[in-house]
Protein backbone atom coordinates (compact mmCIF):
# COMPACT_ATOMS: atom_id res chain seq x y z
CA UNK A 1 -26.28 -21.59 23.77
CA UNK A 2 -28.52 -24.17 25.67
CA UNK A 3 -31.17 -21.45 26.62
CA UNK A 4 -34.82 -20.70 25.36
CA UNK A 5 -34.92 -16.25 25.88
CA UNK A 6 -33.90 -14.28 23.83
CA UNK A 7 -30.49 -12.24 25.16
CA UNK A 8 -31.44 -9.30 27.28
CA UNK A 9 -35.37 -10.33 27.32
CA UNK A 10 -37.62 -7.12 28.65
CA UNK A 11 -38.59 -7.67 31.56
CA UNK A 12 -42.01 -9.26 32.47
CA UNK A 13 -42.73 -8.72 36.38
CA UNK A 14 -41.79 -6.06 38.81
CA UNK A 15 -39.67 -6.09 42.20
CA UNK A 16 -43.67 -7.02 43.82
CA UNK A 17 -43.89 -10.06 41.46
CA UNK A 18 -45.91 -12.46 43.84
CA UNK A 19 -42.82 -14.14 45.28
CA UNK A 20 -44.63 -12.89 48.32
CA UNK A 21 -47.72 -15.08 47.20
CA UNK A 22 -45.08 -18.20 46.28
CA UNK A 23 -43.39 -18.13 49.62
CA UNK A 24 -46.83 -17.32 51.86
CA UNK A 25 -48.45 -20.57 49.74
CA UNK A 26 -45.10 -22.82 51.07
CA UNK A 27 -45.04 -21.79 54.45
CA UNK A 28 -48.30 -20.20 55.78
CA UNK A 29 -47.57 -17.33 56.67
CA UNK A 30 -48.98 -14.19 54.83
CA UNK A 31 -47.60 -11.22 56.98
CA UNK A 32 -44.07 -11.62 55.19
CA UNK A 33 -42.36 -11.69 51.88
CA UNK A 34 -40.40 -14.23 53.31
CA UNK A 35 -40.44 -17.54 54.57
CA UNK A 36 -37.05 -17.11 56.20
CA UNK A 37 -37.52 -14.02 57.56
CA UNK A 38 -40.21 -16.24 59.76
CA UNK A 39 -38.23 -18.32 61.27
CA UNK A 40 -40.29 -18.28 64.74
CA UNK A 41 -43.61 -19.21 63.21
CA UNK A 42 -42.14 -21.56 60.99
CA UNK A 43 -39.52 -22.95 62.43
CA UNK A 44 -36.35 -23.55 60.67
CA UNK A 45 -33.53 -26.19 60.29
CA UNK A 46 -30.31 -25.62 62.04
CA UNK A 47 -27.30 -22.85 60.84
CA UNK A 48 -25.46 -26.12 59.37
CA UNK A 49 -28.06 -26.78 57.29
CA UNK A 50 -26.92 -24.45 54.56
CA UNK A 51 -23.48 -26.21 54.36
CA UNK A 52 -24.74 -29.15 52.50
CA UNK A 53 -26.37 -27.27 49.57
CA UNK A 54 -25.30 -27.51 45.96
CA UNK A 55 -24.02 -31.51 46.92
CA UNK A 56 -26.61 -33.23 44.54
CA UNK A 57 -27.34 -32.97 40.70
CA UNK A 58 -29.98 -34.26 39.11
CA UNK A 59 -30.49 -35.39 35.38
CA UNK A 60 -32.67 -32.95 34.16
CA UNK A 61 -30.72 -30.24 35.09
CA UNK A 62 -27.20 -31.92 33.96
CA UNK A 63 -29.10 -33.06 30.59
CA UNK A 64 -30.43 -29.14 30.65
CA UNK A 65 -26.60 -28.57 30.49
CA UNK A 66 -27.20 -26.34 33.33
CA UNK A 67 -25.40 -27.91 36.30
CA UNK A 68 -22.91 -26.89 37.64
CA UNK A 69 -23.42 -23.01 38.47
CA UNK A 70 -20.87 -20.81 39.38
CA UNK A 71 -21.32 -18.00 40.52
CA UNK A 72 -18.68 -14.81 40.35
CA UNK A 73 -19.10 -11.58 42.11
CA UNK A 74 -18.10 -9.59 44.91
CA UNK A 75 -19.54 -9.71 48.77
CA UNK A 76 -22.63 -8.57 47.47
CA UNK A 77 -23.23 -11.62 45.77
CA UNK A 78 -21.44 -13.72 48.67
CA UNK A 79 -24.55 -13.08 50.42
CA UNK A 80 -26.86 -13.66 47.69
CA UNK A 81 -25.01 -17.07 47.49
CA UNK A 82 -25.91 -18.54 50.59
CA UNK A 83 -29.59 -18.31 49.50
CA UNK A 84 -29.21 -19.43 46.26
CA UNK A 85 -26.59 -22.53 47.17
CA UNK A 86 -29.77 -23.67 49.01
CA UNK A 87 -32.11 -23.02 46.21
CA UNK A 88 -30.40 -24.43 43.24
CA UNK A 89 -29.33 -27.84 45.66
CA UNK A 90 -33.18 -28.24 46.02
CA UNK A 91 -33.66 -27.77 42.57
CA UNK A 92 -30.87 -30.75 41.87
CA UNK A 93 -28.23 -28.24 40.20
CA UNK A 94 -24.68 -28.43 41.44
CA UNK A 95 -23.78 -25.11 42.54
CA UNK A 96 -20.23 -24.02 43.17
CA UNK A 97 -19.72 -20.55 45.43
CA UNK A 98 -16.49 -18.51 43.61
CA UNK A 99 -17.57 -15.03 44.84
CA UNK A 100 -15.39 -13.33 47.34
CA UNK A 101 -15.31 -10.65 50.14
CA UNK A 102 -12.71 -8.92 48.99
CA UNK A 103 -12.96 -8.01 45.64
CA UNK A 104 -14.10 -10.68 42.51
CA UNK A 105 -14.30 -8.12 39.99
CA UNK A 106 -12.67 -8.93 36.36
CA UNK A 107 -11.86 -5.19 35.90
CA UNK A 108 -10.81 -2.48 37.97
CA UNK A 109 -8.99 -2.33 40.95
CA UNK A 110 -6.45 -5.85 41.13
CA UNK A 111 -8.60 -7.17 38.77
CA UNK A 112 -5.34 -8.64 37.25
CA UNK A 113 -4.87 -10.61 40.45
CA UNK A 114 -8.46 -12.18 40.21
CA UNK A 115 -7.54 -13.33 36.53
CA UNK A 116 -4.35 -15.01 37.52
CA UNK A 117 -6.83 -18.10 40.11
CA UNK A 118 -9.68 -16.77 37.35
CA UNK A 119 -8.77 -19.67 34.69
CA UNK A 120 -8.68 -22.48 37.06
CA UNK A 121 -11.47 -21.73 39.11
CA UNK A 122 -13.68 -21.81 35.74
CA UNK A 123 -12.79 -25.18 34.82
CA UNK A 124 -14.93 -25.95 37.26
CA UNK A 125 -18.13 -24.83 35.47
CA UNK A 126 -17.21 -26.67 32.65
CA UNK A 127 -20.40 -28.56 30.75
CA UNK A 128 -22.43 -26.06 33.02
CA UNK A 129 -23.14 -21.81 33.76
CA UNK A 130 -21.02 -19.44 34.38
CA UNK A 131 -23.02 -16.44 36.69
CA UNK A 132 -21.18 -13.33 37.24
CA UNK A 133 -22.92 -10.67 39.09
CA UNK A 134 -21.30 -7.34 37.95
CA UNK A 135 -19.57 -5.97 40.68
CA UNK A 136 -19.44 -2.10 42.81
CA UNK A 137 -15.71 -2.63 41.54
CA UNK A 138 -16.11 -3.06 37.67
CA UNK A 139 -14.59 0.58 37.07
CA UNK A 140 -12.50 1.13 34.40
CA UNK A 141 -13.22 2.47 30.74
CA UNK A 142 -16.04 0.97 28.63
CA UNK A 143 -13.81 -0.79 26.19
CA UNK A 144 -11.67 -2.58 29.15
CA UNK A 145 -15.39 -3.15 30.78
CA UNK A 146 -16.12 -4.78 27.43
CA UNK A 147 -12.83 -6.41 27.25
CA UNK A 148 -13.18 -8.22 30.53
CA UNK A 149 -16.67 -9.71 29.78
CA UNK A 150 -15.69 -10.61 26.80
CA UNK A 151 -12.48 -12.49 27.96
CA UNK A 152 -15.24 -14.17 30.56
CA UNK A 153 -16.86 -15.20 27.50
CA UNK A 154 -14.25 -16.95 25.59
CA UNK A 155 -12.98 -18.43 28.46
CA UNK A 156 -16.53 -20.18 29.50
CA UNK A 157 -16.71 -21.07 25.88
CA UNK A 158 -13.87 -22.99 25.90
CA UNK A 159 -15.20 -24.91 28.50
CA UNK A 160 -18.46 -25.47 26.82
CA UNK A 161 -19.96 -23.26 29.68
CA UNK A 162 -22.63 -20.49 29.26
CA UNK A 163 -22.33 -16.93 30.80
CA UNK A 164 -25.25 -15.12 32.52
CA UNK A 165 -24.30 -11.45 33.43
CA UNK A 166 -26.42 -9.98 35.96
CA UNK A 167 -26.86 -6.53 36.97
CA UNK A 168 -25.57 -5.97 40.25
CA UNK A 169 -28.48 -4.07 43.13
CA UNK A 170 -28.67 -0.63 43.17
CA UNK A 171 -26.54 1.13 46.19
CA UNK A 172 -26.81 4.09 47.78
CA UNK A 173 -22.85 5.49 47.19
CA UNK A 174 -20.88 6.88 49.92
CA UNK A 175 -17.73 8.68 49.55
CA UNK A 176 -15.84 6.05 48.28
CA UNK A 177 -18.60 4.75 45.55
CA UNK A 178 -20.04 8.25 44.75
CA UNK A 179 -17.15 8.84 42.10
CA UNK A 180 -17.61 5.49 40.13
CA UNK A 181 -21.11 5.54 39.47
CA UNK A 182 -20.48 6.50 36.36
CA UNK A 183 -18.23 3.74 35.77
CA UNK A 184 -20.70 1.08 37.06
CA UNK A 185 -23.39 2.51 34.63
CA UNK A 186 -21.17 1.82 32.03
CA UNK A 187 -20.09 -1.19 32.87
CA UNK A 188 -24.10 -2.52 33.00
CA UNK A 189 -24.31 -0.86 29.15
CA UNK A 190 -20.64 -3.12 28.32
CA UNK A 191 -22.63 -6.05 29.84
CA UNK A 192 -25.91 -5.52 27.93
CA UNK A 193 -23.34 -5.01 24.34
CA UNK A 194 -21.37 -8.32 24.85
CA UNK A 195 -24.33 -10.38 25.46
CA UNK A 196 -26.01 -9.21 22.55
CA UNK A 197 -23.16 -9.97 20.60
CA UNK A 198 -21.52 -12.65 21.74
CA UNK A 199 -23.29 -16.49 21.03
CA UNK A 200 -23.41 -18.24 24.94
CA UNK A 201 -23.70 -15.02 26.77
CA UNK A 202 -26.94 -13.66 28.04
CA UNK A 203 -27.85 -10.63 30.00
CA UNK A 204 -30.36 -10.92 33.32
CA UNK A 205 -31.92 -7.51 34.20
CA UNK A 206 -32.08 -7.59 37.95
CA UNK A 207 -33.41 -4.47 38.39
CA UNK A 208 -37.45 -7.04 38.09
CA UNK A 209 -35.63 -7.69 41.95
CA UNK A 210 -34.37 -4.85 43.13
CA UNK A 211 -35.87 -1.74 40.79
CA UNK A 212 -33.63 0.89 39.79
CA UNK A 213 -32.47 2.32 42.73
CA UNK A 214 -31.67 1.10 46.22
CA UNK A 215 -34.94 0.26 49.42
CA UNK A 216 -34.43 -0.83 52.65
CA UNK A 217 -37.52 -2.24 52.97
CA UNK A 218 -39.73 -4.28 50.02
CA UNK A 219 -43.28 -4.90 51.15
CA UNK A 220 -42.81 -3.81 54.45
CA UNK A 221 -39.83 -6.01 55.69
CA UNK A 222 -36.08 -5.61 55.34
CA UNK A 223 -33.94 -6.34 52.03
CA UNK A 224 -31.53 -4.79 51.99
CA UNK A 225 -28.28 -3.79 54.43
CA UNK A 226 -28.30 -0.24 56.08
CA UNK A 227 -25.31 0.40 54.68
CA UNK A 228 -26.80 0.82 51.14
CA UNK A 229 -25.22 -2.04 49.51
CA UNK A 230 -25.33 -5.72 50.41
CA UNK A 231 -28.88 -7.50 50.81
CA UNK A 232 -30.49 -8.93 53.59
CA UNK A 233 -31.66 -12.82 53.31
CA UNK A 234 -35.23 -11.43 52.49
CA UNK A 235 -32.93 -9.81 49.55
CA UNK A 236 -31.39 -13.23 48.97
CA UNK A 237 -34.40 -15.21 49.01
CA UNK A 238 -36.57 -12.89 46.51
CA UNK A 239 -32.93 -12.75 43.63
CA UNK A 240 -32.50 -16.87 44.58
CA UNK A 241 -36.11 -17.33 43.09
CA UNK A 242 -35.90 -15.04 40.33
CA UNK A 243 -32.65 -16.70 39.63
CA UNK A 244 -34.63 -19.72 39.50
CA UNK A 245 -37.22 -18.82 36.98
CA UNK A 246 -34.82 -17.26 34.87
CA UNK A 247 -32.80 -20.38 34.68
CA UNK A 248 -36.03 -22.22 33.63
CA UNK A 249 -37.10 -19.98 30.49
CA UNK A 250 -33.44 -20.34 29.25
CA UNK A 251 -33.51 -24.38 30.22
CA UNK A 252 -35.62 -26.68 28.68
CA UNK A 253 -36.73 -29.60 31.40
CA UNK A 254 -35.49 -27.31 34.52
CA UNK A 255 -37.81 -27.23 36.81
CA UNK A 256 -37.18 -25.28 39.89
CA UNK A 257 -37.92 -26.24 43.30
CA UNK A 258 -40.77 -24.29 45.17
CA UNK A 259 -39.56 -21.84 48.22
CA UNK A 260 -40.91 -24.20 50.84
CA UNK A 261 -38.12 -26.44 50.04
CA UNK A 262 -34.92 -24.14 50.85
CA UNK A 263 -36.25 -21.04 52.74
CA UNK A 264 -36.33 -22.13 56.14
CA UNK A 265 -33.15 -24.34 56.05
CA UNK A 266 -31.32 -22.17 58.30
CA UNK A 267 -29.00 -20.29 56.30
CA UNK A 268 -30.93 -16.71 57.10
CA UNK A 269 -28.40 -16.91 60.13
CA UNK A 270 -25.25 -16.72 57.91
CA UNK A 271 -23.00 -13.94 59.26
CA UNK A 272 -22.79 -12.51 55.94
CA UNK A 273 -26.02 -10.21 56.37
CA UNK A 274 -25.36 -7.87 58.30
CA UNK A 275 -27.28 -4.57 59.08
CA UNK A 276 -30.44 -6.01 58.41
């Protein structure tokens, strides 16, 4: 595996860990976490903006053997995406948006369905990352949790692709949820076991972004949905730089590119946040 951490590194920093600081340096404005979610003081580029992310490469992040990214993961991470298209285009990595709306899990519900396209769409990544953000529909037992990571694994391998799991945010279950927590639990500990033994898989705590369980509101401004479990773009913004930095311990020669670069670029307006 191209990366410099160890698989399933402690964490270092908190959900507080001076992005606020990073993003108030780029954009002057120190009442917010957020550069986007200051659009008014700042000013910001169109909503078309965000289209043209993840169009460039650069050489030290294709000699890195980092570019492309994709990305896998439900419509949580759809909206995650939009930040972190923007983010890893500034930082000259190709980045390649594969989550979906409707489902993107590898197991649980029609997960069979996902792995029919599944093969394909990986190609893709080839040479590059593979980032799958476990899903609120990765039910199932622990051994077909395990089974379905793994199969990630050996796929991307074949392709000469790394795999980052990531822990998915914390929600706040409803009706439909409440029975699966369990489940999801599980499928975080499946996660954690195949990246510790698998060579080209690594495992990203996410709960340094989000802590353990699901907030509105981080540092006095919105990050998350009111429905308890998408993010808002403050959300986006805060995982897109973490993202970042975790992509630069594991890299060698990745730099990435400072917030004032992709947060006000216009793609806070995407209609994928929503109850924020």
């Amino acid at each position: 595996m191209r990366t410099n951490a160890a698989n399933t590194a402690a964490p270092t920093t908190t959900a507080s860990w001076g992005l606020s600081d990073r993003l108030c340096r780029a954009t002057g404005v120190a009442s917010v976490l957020l550069a986007a979610m200051a659009l008014a003081a700042c000013g910001a580029g169109e909503a078309g903006d965000a289209d043209s992310g993840g169009s460039t490469d650069s050489a030290q992040a294709a000699d890195a053997g980092l570019s492309p990214v994709l990305f896998l993961g439900d419509s949580v991470a759809a909206g995650q995406a939009v930040a972190l298209q923007q983010g890893l285009a500034e930082s000259g990595v190709t980045f390649i948006d594969a989550t979906s709306t409707g489902g993107g899990n590898l197991v649980g519900p029609n997960a069979e369905a996902q792995w029919k396209a599944l093969p394909e769409t990986l190609e893709r990544a080839e040479g590059g990352v593979v980032l799958y953000q476990l899903t609120t529909y990765d039910w199932g037992a622990p051994g077909e949790q395990r089974a379905a990571y793994e199969r990630l694994a050996e796929t991307a391998a074949s392709l000469d692709a790394d795999v980052l799991l990531v822990s998915m945010p914390p929600i706040r279950p409803d009706e439909f949820y409440e029975p699966h927590m369990d489940e999801l639990a599980n499928a975080d500990d499946a996660a954690r076991q195949v990246a510790e033994d698998l060579d080209g898989v690594d495992y990203l705590d996410a709960s340094e972004v989000w802590g353990d369980e699901y907030a509105r509101e981080r540092g006095g401004a919105i990050d998350r949905s009111d429905d308890g479990i998408h993010t808002c773009p403050q959300g986006a913004a805060r995982f897109t730089d973490w993202i970042l930095e975790q992509l630069a311990d594991r890299y060698d020669g990745f730099t990435p590119a400072d917030p004032d670069t992709w947060a006000n670029t216009g793609w806070s307006d995407s209609e994928l946040f929503h109850g924020c």
